[in-house]
Protein backbone atom coordinates (compact mmCIF):
# COMPACT_ATOMS: atom_id res chain seq x y z
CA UNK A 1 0.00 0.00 0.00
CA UNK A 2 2.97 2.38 0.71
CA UNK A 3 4.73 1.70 -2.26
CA UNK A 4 1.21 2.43 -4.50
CA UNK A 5 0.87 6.07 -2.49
CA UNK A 6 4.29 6.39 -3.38
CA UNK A 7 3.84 5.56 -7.04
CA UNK A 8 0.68 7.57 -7.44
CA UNK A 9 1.78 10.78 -5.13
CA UNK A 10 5.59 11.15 -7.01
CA UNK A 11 5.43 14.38 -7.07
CA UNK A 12 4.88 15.02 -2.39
CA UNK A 13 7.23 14.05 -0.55
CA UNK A 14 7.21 10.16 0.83
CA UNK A 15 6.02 11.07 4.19
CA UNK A 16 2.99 11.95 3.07
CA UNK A 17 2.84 8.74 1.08
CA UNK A 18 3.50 7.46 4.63
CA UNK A 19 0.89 9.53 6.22
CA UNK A 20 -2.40 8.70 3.39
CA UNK A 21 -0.74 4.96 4.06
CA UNK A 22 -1.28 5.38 8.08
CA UNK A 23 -4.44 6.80 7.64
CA UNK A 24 -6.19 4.22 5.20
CA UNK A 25 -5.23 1.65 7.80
CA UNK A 26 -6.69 3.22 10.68
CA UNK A 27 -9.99 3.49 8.38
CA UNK A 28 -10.07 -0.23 7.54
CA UNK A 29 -8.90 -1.18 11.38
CA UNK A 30 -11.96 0.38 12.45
CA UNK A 31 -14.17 -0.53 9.70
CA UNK A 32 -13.37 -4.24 10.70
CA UNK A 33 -13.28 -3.46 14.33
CA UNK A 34 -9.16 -4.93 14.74
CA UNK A 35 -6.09 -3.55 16.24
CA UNK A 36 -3.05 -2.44 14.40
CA UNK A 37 0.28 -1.47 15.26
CA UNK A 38 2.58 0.09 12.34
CA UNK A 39 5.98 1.10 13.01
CA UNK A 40 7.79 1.59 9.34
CA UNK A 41 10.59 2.59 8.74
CA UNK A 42 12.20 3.43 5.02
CA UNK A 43 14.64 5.35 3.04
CA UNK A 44 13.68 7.24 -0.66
CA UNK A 45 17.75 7.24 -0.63
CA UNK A 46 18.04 10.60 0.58
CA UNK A 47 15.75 10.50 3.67
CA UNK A 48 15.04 8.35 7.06
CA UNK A 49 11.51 7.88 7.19
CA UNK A 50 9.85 6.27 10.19
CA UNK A 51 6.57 6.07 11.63
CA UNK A 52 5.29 5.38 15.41
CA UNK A 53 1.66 4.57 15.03
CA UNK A 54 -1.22 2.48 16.33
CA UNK A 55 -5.18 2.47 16.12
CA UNK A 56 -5.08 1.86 20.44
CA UNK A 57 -2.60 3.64 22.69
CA UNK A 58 -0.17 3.46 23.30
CA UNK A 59 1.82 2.82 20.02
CA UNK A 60 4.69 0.33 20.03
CA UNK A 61 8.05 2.23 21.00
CA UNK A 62 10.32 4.37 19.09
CA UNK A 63 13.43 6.56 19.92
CA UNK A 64 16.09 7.99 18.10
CA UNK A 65 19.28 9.94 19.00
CA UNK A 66 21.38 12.01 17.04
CA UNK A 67 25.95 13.16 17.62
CA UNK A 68 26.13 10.68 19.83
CA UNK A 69 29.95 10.73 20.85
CA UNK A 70 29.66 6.88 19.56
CA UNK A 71 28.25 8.00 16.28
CA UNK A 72 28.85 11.59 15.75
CA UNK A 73 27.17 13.23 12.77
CA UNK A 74 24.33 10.32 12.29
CA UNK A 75 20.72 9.91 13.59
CA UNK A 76 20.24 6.18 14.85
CA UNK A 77 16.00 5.03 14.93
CA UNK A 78 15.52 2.39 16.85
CA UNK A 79 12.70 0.46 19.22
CA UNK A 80 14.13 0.56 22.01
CA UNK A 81 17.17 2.22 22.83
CA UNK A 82 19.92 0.18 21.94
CA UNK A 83 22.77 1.74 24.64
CA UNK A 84 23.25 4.41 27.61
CA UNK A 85 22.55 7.61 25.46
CA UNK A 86 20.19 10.60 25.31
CA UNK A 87 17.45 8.73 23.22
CA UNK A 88 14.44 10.63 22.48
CA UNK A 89 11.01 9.00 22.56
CA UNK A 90 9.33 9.50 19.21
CA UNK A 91 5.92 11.25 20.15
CA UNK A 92 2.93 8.77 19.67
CA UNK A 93 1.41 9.26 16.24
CA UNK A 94 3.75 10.80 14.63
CA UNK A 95 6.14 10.84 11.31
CA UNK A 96 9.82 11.45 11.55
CA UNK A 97 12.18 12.34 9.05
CA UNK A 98 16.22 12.44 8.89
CA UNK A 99 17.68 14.53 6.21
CA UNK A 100 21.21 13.93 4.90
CA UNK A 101 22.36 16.38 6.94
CA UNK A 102 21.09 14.81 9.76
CA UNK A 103 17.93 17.53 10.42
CA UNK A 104 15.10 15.91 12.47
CA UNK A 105 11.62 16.73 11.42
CA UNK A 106 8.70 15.21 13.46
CA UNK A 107 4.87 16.03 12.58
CA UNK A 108 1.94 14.40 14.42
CA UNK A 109 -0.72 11.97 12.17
């Protein structure tokens, strides 16, 4: 399903592929009355794209940290952070985007 809102939505950027994606499943989970949880996480080669998202709260866990003295000048996303660091808990719902310059943007769903 991401991959067609991709393919049909070239010309926006891939989070809101991402985001139409998110949203069509949270229509058909409550349409037929199920849970989903739907952490992604992808690259259009340029960009870090990852989601934190679920139709019940809370969502399944996501953090990322960025310069840590271990990896300077990168952004690690993870589920759970994966040593002692200043990880950041994604905010539930939400989109997040690394740039190759290592910029964080985060929007809520």
């Amino acid at each position: 399903m991401l991959l067609s809102q991709s393919q049909i939505n070239k010309h926006r950027p891939p989070e809101y592929a991402l985001r139409t994606t998110l949203l069509t499943l949270l229509e058909m989970a409550k349409r037929y009355q199920v849970e989903a949880s739907l952490n992604v996480i992808f690259s259009d080669g340029h960009r870090l794209i990852a989601s934190r998202f679920a139709t019940t709260s809370p969502p399944p866990s996501l953090y990322w940290i960025r310069d840590d003295p271990t990896f300077p000048k990168s952004v690690i996303i993870a589920s759970e952070p994966l040593f002692i660091g200043n990880w950041i808990a994604c905010p539930e719902n939400s989109i997040i985007s690394v740039g190759a310059d290592c910029e964080i943007q985060i929007e809520q769903i």
